[in-house]
N, C-alpha and C. Protein backbone atom coordinates (compact mmCIF):
# COMPACT_ATOMS: atom_id res chain seq x y z
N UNK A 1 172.27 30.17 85.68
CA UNK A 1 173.34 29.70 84.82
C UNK A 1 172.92 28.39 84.17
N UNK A 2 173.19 28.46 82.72
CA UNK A 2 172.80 26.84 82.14
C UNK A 2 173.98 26.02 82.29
N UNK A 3 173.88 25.13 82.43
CA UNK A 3 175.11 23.52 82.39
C UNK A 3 175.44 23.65 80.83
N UNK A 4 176.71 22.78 80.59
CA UNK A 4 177.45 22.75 79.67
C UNK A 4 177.17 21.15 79.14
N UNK A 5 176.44 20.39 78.28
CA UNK A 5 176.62 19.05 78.29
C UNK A 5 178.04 18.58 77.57
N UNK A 6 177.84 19.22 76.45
CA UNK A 6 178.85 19.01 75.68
C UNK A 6 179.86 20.01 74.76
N UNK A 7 180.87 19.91 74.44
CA UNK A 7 182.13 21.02 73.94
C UNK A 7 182.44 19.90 72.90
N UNK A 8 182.58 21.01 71.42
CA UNK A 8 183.51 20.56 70.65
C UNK A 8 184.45 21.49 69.93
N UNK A 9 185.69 21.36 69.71
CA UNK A 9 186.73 22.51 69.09
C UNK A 9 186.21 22.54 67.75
N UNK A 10 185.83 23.68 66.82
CA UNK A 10 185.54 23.42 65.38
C UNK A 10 186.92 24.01 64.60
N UNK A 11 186.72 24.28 63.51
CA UNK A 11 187.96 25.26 62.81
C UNK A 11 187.78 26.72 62.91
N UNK A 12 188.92 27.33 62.86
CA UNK A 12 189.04 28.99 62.97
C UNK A 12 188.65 29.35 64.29
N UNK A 13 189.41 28.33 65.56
CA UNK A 13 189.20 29.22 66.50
C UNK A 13 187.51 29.13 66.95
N UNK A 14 186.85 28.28 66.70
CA UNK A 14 185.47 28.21 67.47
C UNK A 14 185.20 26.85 68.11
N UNK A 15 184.05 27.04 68.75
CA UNK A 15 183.85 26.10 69.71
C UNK A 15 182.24 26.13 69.56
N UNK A 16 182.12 24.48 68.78
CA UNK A 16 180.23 24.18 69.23
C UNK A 16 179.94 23.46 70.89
N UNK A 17 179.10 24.42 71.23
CA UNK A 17 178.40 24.05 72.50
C UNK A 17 177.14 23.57 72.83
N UNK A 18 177.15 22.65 73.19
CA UNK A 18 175.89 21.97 73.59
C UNK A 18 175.19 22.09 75.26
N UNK A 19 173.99 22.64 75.23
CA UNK A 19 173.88 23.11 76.41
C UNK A 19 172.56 21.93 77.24
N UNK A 20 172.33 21.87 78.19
CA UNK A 20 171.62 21.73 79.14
C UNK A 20 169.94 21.29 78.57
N UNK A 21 169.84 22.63 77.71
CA UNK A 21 168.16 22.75 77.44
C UNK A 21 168.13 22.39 76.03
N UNK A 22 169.26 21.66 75.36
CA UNK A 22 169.57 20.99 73.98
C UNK A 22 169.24 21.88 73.07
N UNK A 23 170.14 23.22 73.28
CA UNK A 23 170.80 24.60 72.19
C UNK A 23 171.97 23.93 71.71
N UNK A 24 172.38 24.46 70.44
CA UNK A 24 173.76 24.42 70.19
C UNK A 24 174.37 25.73 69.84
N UNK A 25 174.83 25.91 70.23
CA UNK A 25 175.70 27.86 69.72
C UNK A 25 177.31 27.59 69.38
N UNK A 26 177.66 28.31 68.31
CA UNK A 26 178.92 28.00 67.74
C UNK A 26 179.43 29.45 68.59
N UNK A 27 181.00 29.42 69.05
CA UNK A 27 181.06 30.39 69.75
C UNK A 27 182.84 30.78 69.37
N UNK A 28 182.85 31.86 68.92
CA UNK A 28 184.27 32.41 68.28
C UNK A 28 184.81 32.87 69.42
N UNK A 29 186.31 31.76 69.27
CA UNK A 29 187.17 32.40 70.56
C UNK A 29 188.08 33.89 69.61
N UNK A 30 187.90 34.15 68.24
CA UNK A 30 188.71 34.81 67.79
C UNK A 30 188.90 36.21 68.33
N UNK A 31 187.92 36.76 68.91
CA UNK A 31 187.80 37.90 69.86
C UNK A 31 188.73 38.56 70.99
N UNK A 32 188.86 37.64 72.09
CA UNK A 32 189.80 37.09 72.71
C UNK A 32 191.31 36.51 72.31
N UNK A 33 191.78 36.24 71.13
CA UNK A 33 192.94 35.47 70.91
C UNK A 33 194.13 36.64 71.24
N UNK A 34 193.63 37.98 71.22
CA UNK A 34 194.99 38.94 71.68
C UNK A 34 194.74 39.77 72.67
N UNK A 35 194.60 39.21 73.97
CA UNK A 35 194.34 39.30 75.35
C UNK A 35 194.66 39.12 76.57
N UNK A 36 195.94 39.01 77.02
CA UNK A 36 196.20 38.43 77.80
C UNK A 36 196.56 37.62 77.75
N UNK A 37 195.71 36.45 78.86
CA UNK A 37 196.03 34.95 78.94
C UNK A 37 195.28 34.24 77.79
N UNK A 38 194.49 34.72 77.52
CA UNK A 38 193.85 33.90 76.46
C UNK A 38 194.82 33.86 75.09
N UNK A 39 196.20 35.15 74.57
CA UNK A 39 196.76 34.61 73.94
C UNK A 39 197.44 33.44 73.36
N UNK A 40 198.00 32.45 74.86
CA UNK A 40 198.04 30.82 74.73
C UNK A 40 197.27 30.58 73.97
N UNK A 41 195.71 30.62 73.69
CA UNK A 41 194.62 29.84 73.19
C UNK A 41 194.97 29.54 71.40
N UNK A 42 196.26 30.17 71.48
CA UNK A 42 196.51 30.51 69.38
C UNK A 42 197.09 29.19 69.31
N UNK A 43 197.67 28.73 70.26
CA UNK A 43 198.29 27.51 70.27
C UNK A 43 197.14 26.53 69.85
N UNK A 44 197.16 25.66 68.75
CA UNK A 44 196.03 24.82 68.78
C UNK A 44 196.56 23.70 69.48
N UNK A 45 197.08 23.25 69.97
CA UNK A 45 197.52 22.10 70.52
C UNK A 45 197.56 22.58 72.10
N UNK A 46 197.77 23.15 72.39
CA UNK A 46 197.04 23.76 73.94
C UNK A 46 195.43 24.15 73.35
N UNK A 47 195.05 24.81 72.71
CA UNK A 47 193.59 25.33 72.55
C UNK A 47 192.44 23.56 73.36
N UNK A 48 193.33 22.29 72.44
CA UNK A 48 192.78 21.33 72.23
C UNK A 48 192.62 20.68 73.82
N UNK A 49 193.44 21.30 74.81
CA UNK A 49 193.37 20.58 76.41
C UNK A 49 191.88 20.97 77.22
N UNK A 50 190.85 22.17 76.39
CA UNK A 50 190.04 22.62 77.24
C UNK A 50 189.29 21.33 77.61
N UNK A 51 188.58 22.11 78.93
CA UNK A 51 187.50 20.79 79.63
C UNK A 51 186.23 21.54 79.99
N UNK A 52 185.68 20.86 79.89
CA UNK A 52 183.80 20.93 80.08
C UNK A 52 183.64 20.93 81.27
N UNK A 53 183.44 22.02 82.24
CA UNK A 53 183.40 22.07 83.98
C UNK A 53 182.04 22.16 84.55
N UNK A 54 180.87 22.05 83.30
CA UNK A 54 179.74 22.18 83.70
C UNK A 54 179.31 23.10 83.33
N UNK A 55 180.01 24.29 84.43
CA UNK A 55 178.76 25.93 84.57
C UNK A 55 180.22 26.73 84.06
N UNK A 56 181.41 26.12 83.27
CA UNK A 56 182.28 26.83 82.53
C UNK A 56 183.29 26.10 81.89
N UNK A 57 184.00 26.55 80.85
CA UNK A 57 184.87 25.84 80.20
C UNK A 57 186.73 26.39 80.52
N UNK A 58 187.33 25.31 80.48
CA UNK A 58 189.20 25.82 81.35
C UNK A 58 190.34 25.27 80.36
N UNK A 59 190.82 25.48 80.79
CA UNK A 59 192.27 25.33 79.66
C UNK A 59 193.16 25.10 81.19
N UNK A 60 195.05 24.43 81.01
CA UNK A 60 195.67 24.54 82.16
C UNK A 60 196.14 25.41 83.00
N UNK A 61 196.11 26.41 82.26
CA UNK A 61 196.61 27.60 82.73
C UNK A 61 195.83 28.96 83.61
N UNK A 62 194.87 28.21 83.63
CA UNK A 62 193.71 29.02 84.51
C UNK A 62 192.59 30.17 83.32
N UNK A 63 192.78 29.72 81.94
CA UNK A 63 191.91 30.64 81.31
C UNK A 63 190.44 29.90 81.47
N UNK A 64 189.11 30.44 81.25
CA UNK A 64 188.18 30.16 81.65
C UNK A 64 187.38 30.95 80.94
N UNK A 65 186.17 30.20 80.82
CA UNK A 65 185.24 30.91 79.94
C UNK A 65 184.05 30.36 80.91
N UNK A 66 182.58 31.57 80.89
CA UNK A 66 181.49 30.73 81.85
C UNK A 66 180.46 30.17 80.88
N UNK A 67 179.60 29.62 80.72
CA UNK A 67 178.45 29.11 80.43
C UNK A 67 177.76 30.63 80.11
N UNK A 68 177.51 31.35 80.89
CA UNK A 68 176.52 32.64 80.43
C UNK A 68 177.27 33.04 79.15
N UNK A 69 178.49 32.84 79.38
CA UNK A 69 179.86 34.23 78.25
C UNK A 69 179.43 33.08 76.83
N UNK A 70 179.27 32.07 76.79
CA UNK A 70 179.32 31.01 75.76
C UNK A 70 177.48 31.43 75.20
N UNK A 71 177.12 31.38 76.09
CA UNK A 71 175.30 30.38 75.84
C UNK A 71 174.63 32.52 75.64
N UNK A 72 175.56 33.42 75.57
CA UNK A 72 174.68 34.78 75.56
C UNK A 72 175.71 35.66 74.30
N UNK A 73 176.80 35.01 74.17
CA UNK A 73 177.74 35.14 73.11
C UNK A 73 177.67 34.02 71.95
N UNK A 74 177.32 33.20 72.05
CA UNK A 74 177.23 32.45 70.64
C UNK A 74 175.48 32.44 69.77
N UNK A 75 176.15 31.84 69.10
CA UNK A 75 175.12 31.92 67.74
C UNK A 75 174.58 31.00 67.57
């Protein structure tokens, strides 16, 4: 699993990630936005609470994304 150094929210629902081995991959949550729990995520003002956990990224509500799903799914 790679580490997460850095997270940033971009527009339309994506997220640039900065990884470990200094990649950056832009990564579309738009996939996910009608899913479950990840529906919250439409909220941009909740979208904006995620945190950088290292080896995954969280929101309050227990949604979660891992480092592999980001760093083998983005671009």
């Amino acid at each position: 699993m790679i580490k997460i150094n850095d997270l940033k929210i971009l527009d339309n629902y994506k997220l640039l990630v900065v990884f470990e081995n200094g990649e950056k991959k832009t990564f579309s949550l738009l996939p996910y936005l009608d899913k479950g729990l990840f529906q919250e995520l439409k909220n941009k003002d909740y979208l904006k609470q995620v945190k950088n956990e290292g080896y995954f990224i969280s929101w309050p509500n227990e949604q979660d994304l891992s480092s592999d799903t980001l760093y083998i799914e983005g671009r």
